[in-house]
C-alpha atoms as a PDB file:
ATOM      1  CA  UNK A   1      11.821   6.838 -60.474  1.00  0.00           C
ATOM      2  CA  UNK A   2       8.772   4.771 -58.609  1.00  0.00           C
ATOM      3  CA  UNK A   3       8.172   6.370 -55.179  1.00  0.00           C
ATOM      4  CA  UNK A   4       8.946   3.536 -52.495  1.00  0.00           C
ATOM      5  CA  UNK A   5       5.755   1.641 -51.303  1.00  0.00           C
ATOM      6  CA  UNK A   6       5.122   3.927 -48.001  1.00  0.00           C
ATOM      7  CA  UNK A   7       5.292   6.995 -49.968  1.00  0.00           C
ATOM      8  CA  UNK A   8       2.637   5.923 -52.619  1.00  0.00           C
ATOM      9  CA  UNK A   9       0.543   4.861 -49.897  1.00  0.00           C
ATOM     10  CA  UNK A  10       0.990   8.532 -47.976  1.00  0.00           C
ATOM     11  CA  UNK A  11       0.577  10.547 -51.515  1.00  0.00           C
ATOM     12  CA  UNK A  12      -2.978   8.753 -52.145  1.00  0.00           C
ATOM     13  CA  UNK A  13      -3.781   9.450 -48.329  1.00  0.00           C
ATOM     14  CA  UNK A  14      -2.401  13.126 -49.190  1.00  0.00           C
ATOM     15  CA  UNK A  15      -4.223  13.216 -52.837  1.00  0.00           C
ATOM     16  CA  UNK A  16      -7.949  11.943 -50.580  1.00  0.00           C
ATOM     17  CA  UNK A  17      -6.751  14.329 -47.756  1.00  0.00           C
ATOM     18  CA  UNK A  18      -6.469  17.621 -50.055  1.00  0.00           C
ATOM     19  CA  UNK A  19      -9.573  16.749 -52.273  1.00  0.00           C
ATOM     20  CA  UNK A  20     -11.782  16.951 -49.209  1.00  0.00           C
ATOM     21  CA  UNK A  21     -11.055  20.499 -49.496  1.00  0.00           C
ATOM     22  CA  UNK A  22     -12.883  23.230 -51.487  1.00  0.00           C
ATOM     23  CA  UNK A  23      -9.044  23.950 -52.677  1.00  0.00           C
ATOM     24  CA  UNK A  24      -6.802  20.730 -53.406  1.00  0.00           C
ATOM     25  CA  UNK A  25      -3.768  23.093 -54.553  1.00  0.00           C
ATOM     26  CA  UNK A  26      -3.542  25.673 -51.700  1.00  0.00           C
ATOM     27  CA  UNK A  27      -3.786  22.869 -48.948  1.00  0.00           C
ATOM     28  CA  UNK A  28      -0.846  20.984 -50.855  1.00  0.00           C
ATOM     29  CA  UNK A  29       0.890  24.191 -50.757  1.00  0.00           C
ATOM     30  CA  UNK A  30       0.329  25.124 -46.814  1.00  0.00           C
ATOM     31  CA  UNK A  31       1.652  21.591 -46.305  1.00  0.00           C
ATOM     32  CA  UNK A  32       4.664  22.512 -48.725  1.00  0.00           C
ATOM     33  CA  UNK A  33       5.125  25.237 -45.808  1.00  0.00           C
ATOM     34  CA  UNK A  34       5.197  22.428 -43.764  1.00  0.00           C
ATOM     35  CA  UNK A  35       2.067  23.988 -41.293  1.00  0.00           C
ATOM     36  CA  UNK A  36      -1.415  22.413 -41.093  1.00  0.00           C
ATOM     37  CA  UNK A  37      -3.717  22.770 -43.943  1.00  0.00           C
ATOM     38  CA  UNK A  38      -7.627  24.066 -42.778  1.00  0.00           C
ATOM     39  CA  UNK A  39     -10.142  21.997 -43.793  1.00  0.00           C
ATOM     40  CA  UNK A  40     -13.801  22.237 -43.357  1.00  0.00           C
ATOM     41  CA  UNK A  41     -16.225  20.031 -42.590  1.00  0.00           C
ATOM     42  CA  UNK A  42     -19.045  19.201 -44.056  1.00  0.00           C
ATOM     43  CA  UNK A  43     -18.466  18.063 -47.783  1.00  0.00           C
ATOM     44  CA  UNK A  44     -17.216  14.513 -47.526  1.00  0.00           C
ATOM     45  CA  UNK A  45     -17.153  13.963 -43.491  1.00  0.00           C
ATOM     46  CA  UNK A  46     -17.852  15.849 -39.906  1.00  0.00           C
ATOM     47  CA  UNK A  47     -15.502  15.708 -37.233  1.00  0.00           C
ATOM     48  CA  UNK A  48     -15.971  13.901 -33.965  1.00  0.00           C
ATOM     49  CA  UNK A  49     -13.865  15.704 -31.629  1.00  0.00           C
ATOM     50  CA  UNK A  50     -12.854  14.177 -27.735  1.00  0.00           C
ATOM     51  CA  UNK A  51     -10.188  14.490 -25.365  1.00  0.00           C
ATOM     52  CA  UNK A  52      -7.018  12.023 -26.579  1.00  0.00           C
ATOM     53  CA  UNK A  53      -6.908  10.738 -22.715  1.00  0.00           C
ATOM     54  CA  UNK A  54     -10.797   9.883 -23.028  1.00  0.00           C
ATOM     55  CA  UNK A  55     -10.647   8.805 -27.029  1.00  0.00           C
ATOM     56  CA  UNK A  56      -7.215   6.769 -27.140  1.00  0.00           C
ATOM     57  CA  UNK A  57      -8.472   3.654 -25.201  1.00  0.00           C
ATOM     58  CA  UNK A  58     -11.324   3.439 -27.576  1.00  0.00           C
ATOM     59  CA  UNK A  59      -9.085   2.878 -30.711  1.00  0.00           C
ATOM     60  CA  UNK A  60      -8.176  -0.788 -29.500  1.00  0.00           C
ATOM     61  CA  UNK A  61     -11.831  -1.493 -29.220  1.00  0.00           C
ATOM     62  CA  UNK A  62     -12.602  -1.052 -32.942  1.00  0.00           C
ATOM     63  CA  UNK A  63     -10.057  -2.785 -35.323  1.00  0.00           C
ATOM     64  CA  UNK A  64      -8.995  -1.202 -38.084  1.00  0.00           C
ATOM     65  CA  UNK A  65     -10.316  -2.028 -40.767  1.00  0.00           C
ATOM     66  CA  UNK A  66     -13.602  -0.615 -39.056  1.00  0.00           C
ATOM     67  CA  UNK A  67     -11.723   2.649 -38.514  1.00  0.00           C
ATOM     68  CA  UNK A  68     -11.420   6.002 -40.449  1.00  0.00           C
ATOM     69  CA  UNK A  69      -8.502   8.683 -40.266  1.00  0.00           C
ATOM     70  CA  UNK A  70      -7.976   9.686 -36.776  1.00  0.00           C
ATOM     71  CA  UNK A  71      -5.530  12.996 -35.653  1.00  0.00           C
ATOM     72  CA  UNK A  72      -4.289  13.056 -32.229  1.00  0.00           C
ATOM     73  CA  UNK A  73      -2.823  16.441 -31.325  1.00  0.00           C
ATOM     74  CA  UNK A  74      -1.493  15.273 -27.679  1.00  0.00           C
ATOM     75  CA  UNK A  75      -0.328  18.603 -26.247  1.00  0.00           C
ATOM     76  CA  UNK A  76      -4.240  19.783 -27.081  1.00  0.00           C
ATOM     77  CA  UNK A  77      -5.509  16.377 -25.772  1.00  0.00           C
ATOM     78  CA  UNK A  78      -7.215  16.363 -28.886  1.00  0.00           C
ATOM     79  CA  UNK A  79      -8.495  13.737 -30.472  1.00  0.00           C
ATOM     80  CA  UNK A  80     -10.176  13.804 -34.219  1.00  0.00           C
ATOM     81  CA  UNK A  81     -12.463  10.887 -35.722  1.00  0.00           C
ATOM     82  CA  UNK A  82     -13.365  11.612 -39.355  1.00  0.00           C
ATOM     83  CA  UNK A  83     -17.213  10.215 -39.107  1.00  0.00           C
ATOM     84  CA  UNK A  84     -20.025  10.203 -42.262  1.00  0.00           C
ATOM     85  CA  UNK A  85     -22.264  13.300 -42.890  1.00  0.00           C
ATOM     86  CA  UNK A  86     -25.198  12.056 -41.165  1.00  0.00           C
ATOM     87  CA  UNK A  87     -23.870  11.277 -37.815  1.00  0.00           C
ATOM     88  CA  UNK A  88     -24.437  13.979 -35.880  1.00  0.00           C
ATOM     89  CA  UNK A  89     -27.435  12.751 -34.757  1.00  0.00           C
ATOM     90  CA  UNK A  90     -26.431   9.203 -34.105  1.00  0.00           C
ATOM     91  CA  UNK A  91     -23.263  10.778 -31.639  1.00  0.00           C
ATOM     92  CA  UNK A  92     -25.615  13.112 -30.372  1.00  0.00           C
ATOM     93  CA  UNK A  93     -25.962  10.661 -26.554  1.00  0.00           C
ATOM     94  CA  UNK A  94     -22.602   9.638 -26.525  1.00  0.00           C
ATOM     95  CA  UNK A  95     -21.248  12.380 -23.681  1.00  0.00           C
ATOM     96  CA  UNK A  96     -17.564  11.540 -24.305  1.00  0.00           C
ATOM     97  CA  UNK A  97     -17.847  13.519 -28.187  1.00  0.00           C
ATOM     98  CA  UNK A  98     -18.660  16.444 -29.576  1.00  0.00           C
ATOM     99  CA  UNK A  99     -19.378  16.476 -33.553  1.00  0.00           C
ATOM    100  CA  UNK A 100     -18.260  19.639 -34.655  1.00  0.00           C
ATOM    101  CA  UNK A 101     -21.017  21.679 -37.543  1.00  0.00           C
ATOM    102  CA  UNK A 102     -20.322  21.442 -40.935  1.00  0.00           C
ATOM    103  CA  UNK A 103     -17.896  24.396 -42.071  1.00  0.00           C
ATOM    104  CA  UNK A 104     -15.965  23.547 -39.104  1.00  0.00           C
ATOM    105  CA  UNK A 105     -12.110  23.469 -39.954  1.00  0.00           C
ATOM    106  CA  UNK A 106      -9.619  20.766 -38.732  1.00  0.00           C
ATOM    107  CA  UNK A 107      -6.060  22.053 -38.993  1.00  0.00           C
ATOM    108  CA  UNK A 108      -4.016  18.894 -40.671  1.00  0.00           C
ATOM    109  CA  UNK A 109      -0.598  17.466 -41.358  1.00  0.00           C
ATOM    110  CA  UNK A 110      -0.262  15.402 -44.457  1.00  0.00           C
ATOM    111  CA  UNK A 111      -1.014  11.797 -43.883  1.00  0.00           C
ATOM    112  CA  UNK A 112       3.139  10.847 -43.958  1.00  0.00           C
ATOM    113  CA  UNK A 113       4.019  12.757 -41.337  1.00  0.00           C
ATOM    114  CA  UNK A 114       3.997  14.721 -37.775  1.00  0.00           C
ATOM    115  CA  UNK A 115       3.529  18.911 -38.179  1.00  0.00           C
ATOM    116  CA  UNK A 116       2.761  21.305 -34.912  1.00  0.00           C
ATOM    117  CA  UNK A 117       2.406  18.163 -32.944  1.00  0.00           C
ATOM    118  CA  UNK A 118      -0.524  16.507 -34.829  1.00  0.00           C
ATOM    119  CA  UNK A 119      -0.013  13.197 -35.995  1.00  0.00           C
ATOM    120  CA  UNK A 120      -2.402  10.815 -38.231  1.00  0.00           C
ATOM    121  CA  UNK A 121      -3.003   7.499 -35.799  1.00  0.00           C
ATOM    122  CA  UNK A 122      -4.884   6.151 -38.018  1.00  0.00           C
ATOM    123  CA  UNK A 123      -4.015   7.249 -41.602  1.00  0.00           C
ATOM    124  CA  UNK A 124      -6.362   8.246 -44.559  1.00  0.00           C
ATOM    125  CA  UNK A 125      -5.663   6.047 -47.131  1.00  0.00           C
ATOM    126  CA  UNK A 126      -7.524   7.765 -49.979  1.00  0.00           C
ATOM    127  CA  UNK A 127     -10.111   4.728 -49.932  1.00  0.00           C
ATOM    128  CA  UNK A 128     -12.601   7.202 -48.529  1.00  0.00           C
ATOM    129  CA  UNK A 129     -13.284   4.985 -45.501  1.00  0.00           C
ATOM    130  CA  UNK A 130     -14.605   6.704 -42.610  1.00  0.00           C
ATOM    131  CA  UNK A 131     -15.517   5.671 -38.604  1.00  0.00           C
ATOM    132  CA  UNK A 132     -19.223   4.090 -38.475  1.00  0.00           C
ATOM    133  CA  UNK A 133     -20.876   6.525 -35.943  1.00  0.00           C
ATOM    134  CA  UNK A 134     -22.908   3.370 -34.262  1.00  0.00           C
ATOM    135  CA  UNK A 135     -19.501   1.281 -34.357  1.00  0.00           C
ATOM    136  CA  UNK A 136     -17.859   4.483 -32.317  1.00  0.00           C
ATOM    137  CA  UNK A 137     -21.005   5.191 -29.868  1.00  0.00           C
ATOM    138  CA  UNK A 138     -20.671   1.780 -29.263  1.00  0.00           C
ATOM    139  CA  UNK A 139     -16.876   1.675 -28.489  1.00  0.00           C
ATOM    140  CA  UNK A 140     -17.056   4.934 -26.105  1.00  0.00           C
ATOM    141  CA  UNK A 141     -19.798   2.615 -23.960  1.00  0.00           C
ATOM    142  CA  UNK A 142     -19.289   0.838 -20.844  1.00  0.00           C
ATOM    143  CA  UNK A 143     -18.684  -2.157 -22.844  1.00  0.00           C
ATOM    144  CA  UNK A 144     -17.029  -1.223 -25.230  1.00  0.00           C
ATOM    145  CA  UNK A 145     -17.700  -2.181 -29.224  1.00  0.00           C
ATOM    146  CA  UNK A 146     -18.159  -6.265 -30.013  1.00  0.00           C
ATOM    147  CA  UNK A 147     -18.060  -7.941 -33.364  1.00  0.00           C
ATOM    148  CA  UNK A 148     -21.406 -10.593 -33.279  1.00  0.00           C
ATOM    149  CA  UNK A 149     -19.576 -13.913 -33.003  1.00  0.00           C
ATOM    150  CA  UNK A 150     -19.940 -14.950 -36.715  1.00  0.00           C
ATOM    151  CA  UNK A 151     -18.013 -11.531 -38.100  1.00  0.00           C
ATOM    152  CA  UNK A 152     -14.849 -12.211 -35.710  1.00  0.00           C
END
């Protein structure tokens, strides 16, 4: 039997989610637990951690489909913005984030669902996509980020 649409679309954001790890089967199997699965940094994206009261506002500044996998954990006020390798350095002014080292774990729920409080806001979708570190410094600035004119 097919899996309905929602589910296929969670299991590839699951299949993504787990290969980021060093060990696909145990994370599938903490989630089977139903806790959070650890996993590092470092060897597909870094994490660009910020208060979810500071961090919310921001996602409504950069549409979606300029937007990696994002975990809110609200009773933390945690906020989570999967970002590329290299941007570190390119985060490294904005005051409002701190990019966690490589090797750093984030504790996460499958992509389908809520676990311990944490919650996907924006999904991984097993495309890979992550946030655009200038596209996010530019977002957490007093203006927030803007498309030039001819990309609206």
């Amino acid at each position: 039997m097919a899996l309905p649409k929602f589910a296929q679309r969670y299991e590839v954001g699951d299949a993504w989610l787990a290969d980021c790890s060093a060990h696909p089967a145990l994370v599938r199997g903490v989630w089977d637990g139903e806790a959070l699965a650890p996993i590092p940094s470092g060897g597909h994206w870094l994490v660009a951690e910020t208060r979810l009261a500071t961090g919310y506002p921001v996602l409504t500044r950069i549409r979606a489909e300029h937007r990696g996998p994002v975990l809110a954990d609200p009773e933390l006020d945690k906020l989570w913005w999967l970002v590329p390798l290299g941007a570190a350095e390119e985060l490294a002014d904005v005051r409002q984030l701190v990019v966690q080292p490589a090797g750093w774990c984030l504790h996460c729920p499958p992509t389908g669902w809520q676990l311990e409080g944490r919650m996907w806001i924006t999904r991984p979708d097993g495309s890979g996509q992550l946030t655009d570190p200038a596209i996010l410094a530019a977002a957490f600035g007093p203006g927030g980020h803007r498309l030039p004119a001819e990309a609206s």
